[in-house]
Each structure stands twice: as structure tokens, then as C-alpha cells.
N, C-alpha and C. Protein backbone atom coordinates (compact mmCIF):
# COMPACT_ATOMS: atom_id res chain seq x y z
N UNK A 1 31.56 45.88 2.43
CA UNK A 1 32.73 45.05 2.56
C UNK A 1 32.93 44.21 1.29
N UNK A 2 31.96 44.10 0.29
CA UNK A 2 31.87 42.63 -0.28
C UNK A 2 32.37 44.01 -1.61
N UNK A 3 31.97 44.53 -1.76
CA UNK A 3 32.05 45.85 -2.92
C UNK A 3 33.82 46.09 -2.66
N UNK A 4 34.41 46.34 -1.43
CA UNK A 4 35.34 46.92 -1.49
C UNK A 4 36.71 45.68 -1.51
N UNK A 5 36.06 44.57 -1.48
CA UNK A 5 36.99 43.18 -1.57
C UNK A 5 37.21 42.63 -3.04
N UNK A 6 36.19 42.99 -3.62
CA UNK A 6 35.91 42.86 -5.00
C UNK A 6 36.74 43.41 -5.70
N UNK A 7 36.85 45.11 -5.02
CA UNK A 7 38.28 45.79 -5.91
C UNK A 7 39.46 45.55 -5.68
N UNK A 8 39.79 44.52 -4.69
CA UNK A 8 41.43 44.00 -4.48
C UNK A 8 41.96 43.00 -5.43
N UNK A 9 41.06 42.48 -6.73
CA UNK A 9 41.40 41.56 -7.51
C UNK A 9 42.71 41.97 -8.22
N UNK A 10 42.82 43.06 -8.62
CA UNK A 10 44.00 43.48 -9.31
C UNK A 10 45.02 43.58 -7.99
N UNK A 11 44.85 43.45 -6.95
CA UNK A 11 46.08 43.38 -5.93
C UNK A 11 46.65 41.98 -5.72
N UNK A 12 45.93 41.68 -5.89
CA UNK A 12 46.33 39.47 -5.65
C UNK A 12 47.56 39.23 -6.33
N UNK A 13 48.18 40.04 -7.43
CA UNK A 13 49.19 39.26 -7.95
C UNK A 13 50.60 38.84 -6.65
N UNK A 14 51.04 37.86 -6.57
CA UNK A 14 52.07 37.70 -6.01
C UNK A 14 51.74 37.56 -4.39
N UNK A 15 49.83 37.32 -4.30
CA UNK A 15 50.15 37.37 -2.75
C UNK A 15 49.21 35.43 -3.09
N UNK A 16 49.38 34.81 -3.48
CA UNK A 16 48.53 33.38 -4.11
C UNK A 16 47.26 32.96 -3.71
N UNK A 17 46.28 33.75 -3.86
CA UNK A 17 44.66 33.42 -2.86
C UNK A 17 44.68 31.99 -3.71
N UNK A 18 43.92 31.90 -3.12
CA UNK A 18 43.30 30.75 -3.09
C UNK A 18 42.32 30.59 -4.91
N UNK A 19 41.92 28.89 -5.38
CA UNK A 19 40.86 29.16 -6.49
C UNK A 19 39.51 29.73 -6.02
N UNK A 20 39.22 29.11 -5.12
CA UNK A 20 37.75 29.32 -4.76
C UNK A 20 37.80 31.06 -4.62
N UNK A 21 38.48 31.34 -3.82
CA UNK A 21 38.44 33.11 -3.60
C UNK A 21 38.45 33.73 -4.69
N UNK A 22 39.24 33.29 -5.84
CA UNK A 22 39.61 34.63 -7.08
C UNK A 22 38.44 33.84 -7.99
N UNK A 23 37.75 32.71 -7.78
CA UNK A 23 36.74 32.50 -8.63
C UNK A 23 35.17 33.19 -8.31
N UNK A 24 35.26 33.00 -6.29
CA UNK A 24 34.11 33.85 -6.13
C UNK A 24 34.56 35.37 -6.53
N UNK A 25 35.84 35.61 -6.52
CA UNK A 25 35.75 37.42 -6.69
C UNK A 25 35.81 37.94 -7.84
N UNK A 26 35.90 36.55 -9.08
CA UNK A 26 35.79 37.04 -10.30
C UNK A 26 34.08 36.87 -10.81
N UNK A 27 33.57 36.00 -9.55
CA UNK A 27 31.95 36.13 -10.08
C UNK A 27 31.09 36.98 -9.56
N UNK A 28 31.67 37.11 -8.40
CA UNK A 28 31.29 38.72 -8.06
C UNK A 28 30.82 40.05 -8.83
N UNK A 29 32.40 40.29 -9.06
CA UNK A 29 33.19 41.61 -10.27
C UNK A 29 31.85 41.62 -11.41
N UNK A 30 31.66 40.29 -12.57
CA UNK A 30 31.04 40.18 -13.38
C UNK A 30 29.95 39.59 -13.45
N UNK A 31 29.41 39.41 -12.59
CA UNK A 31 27.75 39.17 -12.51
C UNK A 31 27.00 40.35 -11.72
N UNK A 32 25.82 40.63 -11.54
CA UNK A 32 24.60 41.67 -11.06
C UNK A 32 25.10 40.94 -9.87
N UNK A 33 26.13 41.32 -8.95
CA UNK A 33 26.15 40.89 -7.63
C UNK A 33 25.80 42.00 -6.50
N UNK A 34 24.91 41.17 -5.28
CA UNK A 34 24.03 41.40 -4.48
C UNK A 34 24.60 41.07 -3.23
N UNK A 35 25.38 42.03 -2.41
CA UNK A 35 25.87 41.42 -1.18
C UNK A 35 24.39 40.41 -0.68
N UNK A 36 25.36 39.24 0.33
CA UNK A 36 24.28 38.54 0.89
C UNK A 36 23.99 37.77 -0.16
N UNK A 37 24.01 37.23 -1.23
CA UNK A 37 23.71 36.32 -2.32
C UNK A 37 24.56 35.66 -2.71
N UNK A 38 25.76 35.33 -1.96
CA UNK A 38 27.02 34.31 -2.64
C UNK A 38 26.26 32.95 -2.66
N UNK A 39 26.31 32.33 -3.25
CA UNK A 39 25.39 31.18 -3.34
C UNK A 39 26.48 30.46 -2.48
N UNK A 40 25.74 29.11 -2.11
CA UNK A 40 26.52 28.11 -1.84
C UNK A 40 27.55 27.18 -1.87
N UNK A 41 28.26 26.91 -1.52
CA UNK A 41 29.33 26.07 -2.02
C UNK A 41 29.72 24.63 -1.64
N UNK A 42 29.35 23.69 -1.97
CA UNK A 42 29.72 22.32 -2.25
C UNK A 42 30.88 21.92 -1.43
N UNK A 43 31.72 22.68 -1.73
CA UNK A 43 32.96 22.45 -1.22
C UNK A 43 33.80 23.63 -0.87
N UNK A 44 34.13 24.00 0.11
CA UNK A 44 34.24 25.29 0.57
C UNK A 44 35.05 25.43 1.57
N UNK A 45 36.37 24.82 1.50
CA UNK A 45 37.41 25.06 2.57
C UNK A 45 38.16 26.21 1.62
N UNK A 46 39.33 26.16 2.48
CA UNK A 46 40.66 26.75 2.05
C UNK A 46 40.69 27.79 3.64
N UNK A 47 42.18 29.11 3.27
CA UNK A 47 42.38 29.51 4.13
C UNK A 47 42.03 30.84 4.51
N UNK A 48 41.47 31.49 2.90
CA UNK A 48 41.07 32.78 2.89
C UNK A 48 40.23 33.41 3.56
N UNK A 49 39.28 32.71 3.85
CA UNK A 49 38.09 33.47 4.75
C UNK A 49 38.54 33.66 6.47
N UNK A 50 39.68 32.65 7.09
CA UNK A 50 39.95 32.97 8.36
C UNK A 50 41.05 33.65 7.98
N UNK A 51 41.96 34.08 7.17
CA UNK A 51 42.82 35.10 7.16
C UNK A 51 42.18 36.52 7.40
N UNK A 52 41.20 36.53 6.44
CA UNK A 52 39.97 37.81 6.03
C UNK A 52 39.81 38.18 8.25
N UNK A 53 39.34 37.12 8.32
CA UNK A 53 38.75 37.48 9.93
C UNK A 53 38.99 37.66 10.76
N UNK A 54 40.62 37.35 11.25
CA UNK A 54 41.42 37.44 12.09
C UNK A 54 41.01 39.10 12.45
N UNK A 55 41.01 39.88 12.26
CA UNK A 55 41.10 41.19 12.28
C UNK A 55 39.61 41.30 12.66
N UNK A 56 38.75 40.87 12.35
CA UNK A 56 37.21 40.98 13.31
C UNK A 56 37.21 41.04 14.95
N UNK A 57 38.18 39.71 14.90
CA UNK A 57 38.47 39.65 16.76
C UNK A 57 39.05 40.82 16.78
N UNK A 58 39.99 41.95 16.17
CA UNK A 58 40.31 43.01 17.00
C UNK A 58 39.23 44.20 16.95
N UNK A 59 37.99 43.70 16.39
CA UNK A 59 36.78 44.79 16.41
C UNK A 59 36.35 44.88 17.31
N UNK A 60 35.40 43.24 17.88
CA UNK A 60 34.53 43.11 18.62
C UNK A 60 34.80 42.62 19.76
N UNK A 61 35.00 42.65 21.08
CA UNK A 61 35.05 42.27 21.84
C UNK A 61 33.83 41.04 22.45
N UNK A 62 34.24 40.30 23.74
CA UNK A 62 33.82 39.34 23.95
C UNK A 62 31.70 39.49 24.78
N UNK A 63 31.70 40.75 24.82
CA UNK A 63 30.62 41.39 25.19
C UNK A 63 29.81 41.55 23.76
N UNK A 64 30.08 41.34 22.64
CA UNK A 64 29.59 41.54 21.35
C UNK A 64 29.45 40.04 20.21
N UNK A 65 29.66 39.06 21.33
CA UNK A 65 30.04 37.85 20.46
C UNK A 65 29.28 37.62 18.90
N UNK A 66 27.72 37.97 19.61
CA UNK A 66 26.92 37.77 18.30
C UNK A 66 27.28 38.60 17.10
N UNK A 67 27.76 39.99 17.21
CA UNK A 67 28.19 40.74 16.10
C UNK A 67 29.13 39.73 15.54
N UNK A 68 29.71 39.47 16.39
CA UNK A 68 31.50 38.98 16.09
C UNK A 68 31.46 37.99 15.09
N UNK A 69 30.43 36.61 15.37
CA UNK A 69 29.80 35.89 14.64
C UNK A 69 29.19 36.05 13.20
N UNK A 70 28.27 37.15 13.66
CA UNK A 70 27.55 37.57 12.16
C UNK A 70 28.81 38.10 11.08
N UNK A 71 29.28 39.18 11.59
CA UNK A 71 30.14 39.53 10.64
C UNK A 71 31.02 38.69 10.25
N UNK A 72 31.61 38.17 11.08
CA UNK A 72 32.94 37.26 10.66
C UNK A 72 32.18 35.91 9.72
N UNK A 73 31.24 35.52 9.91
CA UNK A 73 30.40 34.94 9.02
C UNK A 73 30.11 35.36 7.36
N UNK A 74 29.85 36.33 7.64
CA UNK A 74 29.32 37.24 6.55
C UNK A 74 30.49 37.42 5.48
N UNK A 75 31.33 37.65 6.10
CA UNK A 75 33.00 38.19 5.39
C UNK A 75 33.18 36.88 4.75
N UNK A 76 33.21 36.03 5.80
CA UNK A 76 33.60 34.51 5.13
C UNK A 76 33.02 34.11 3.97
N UNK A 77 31.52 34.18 3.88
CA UNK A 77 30.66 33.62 2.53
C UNK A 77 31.11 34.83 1.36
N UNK A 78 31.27 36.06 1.68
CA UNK A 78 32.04 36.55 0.53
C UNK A 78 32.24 35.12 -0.82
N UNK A 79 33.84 34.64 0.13
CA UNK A 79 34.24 33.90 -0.59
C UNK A 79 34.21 32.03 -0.32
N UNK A 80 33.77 32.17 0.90
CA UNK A 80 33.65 30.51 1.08
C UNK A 80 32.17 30.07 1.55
N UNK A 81 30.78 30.29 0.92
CA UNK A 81 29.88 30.03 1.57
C UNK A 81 29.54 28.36 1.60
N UNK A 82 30.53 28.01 3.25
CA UNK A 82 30.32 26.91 3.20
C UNK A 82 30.71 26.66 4.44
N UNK A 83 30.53 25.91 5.65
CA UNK A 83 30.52 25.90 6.69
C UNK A 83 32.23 25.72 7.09
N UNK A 84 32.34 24.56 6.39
CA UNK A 84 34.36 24.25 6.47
C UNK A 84 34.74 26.28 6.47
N UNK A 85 34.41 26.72 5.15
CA UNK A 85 35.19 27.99 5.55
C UNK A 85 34.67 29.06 6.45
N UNK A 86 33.47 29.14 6.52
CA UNK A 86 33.01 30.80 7.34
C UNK A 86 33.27 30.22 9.01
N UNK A 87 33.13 28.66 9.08
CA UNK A 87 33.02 28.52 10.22
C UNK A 87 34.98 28.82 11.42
N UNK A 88 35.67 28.20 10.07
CA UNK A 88 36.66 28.98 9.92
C UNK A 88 37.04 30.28 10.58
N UNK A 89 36.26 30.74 9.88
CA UNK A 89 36.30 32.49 9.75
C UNK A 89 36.35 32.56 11.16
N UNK A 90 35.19 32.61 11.71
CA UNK A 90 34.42 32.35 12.55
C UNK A 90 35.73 32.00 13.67
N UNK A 91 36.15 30.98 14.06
CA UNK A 91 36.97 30.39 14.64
C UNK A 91 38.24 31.43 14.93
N UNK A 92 38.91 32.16 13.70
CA UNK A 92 40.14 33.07 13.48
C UNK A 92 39.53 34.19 14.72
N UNK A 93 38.18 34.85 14.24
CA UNK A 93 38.08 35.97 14.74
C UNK A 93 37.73 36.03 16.25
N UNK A 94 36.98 34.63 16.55
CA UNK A 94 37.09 34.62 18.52
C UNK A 94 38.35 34.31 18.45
N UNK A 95 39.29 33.50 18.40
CA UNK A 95 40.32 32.91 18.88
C UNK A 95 40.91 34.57 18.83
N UNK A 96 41.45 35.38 18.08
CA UNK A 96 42.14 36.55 18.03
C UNK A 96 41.76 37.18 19.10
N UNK A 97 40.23 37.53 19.32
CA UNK A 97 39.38 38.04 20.53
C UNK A 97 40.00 37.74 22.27
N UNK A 98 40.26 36.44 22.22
CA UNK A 98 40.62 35.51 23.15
C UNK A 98 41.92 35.92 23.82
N UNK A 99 42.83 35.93 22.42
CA UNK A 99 44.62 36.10 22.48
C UNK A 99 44.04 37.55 23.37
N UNK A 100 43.94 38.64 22.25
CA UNK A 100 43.39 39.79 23.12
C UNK A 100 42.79 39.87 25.08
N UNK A 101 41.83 39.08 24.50
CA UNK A 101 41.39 39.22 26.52
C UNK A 101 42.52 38.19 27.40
N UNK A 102 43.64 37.85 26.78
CA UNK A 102 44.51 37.20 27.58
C UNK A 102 43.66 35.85 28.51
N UNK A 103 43.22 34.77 27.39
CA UNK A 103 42.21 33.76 27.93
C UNK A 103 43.71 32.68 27.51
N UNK A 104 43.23 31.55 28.60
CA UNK A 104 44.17 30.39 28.40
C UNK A 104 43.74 29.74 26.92
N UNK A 105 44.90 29.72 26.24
CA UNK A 105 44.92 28.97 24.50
C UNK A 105 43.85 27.36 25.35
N UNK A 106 44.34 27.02 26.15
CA UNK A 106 43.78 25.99 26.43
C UNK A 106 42.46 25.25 26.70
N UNK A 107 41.50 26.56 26.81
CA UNK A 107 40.20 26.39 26.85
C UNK A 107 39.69 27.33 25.59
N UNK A 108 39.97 27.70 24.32
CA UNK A 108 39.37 28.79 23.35
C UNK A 108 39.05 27.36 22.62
N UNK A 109 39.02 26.53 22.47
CA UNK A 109 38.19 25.23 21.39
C UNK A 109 36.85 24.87 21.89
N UNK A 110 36.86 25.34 23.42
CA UNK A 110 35.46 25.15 24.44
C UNK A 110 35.21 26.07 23.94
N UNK A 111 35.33 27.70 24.14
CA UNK A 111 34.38 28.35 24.25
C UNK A 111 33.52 28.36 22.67
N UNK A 112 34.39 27.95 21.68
CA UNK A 112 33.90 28.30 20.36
C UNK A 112 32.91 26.86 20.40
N UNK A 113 33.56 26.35 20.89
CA UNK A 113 31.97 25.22 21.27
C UNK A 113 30.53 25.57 21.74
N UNK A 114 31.36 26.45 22.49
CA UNK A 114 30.12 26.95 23.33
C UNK A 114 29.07 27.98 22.96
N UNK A 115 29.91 28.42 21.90
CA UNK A 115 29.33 29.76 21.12
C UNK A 115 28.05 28.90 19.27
N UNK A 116 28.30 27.47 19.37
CA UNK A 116 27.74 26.83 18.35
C UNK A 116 26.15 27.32 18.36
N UNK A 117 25.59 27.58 19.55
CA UNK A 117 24.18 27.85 19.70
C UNK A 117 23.57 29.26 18.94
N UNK A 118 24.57 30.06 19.04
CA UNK A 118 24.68 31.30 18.45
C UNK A 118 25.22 31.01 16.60
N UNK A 119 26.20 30.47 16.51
CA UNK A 119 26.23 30.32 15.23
C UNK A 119 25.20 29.49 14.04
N UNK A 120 24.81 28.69 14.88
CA UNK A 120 23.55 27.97 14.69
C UNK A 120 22.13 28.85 14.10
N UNK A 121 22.11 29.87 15.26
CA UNK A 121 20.78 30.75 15.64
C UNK A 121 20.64 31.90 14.43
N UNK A 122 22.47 32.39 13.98
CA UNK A 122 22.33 33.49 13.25
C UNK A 122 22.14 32.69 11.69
N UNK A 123 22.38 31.58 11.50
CA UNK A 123 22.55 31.24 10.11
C UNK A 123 21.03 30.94 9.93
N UNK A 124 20.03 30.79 10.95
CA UNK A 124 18.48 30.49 10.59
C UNK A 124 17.94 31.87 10.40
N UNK A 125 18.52 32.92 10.90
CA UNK A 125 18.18 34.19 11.08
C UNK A 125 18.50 34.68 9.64
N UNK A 126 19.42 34.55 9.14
CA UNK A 126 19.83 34.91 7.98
C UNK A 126 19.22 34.15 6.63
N UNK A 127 18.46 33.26 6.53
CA UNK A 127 17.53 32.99 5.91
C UNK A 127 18.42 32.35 4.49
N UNK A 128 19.87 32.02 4.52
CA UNK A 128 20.60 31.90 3.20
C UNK A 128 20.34 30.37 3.23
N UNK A 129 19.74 29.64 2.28
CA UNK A 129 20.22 28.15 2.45
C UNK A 129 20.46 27.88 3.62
N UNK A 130 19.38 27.46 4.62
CA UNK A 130 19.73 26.67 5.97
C UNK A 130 19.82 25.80 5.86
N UNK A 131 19.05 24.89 5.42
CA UNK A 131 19.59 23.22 5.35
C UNK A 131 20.69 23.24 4.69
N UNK A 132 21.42 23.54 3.66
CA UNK A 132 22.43 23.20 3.45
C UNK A 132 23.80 23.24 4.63
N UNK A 133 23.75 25.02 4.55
CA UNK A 133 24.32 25.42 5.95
C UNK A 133 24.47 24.88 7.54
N UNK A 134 23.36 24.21 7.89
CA UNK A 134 23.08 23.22 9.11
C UNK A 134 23.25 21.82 8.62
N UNK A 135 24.16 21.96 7.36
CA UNK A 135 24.03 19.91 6.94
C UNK A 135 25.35 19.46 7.80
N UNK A 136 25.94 18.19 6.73
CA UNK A 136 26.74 17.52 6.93
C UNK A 136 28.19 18.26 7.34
N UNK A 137 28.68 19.14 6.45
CA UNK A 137 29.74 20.40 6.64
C UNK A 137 30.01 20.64 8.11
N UNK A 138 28.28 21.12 8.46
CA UNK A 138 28.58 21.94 9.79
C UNK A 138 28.76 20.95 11.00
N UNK A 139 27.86 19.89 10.75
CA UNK A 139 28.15 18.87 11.98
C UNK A 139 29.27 18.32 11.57
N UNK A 140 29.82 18.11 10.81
CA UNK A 140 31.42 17.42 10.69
C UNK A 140 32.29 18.78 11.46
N UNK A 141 32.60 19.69 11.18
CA UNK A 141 32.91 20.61 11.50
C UNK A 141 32.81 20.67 13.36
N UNK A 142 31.80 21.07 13.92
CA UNK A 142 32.29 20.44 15.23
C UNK A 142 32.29 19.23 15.73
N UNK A 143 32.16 18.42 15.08
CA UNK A 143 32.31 16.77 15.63
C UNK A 143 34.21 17.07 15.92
N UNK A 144 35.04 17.77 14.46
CA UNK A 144 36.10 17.90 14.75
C UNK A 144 36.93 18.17 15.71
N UNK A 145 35.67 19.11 16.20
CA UNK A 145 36.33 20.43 17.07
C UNK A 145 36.16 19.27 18.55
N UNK A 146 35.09 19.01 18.95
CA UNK A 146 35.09 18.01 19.88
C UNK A 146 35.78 16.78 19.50
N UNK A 147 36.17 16.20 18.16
CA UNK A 147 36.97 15.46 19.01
C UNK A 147 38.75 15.96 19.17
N UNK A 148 38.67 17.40 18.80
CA UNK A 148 40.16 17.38 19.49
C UNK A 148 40.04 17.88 20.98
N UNK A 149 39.00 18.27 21.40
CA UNK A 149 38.92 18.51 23.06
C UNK A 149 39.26 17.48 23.63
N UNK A 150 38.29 16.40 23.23
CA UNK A 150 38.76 14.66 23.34
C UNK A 150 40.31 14.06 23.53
N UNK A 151 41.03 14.71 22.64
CA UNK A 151 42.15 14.29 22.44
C UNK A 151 43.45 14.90 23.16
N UNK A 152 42.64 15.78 23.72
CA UNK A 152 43.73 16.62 25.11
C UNK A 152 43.10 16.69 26.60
């Protein structure tokens, strides 16, 4: 995936990615790059990595969550390895999942709550920078999410 995203750089003209994306995909392109080795990122929002994922939820179904997770994770650090974005990711590809199994919009901020134990579980599993990954990012990140449950 990370090989075949790499060759869309010459397609970007006129569609506006993002800096962080055309900077990870220009360090990609020209460094000894190693899927699974995007280093970390400091600062790591934007919108690219849940655009990228939306299309995961039409892979995996809700019987597969943990795939759904890993990958849609995985896709994300491509270009945003940073909790603001993969978690993102992450978020696009259940919520799509959701629309699909015809679940009330009104409870999909729970379940991705509910699914934190798993996203939690695969990022220790994956051995990339965990403390960073389990820092401040990620608990801000659902503090968010709970407090907009809060707020409805």
C-alpha cells in the first residue's frame, strides 16, 4: 500500500493534499523507505489520512473490527504518524462501516469509544514508538470524543 501511494505523487497536481502528506510522500519516494518505519510526528493532523480510510470501512466489516483498526491505522501513519491523524483514519473507516450496517449516526462516537481498548492493544502490538503513540495526542484525542458524547 505504502509503495503504491508513493507513486500517486505525480497525480496530486490540482487535487491540494495536504504539507504533511506530500512531505511524508516526498520522504518516502527519496529515502531507503521501509513500510512500517514512518517515523513519528510531532504534529500530525490534517485530513488526508481519514480521506485515505473511508474506503477501509467498505472492506471490513463489523465482525473484523481489529483488521479494520490495524489497517486503517497503518494507511494513516503512511502519512500522519500521529494519533490526531491515524486515529482519524481510524474514526472515517468504522464510521463508513456503521453508515453500511445501517447503525444509528447517533450512537457511532460510542462505539468508536468502545473500540479504544483495541486501538490501544494494536499500537503496543505494533511495537512503533508506544509512548509517544499512547501520549498526550491520544488521550486528548478521546477526551474529545467524550466530551462531545457529553455534549449531546
Amino acid at each position: 500500500m505504502v509503495k503504491e501511494y508513493v507513486k500517486t505523487i505525480g497525480l496530486m497536481s490540482g487535487r491540494s493534499p495536504g504539507k504533511t502528506c506530500m512531505k511524508m510522500l516526498h520522504n518516502n519516494k527519496y529515502d531507503d523507505f521501509e513500510p512500517f518505519k514512518t517515523p513519528f510526528l510531532d504534529r500530525g493532523g490534517g485530513c488526508g489520512a481519514s480521506m485515505r480510510c473511508a474506503c477501509i470501512g467498505l472492506a471490513y466489516g463489523l465482525d473484523e473490527i481489529e483488521t479494520l483498526i490495524e489497517v486503517s491505522i497503518e494507511a494513516s501513519r503512511v502519512t500522519h504518524h500521529n494519533p490526531i491523524g491515524y486515529l482519524g483514519g481510524v474514526m472515517a473507516a468504522l464510521f463508513t462501516r456503521l453508515a453500511l450496517e445501517q447503525i444509528d449516526p447517533n450512537i457511532w462516537m460510542a462505539i468508536f469509544l468502545e473500540n479504544k481498548e483495541k486501538v490501544k492493544q494494536y499500537l503496543i502490538k505494533s511495537k512503533r514508538e508506544v509512548k509517544k503513540n499512547l501520549g498526550n495526542n491520544f488521550k486528548e484525542f478521546y477526551e474529545k470524543c467524550e466530551g462531545y458524547i457529553k455534549t449531546r
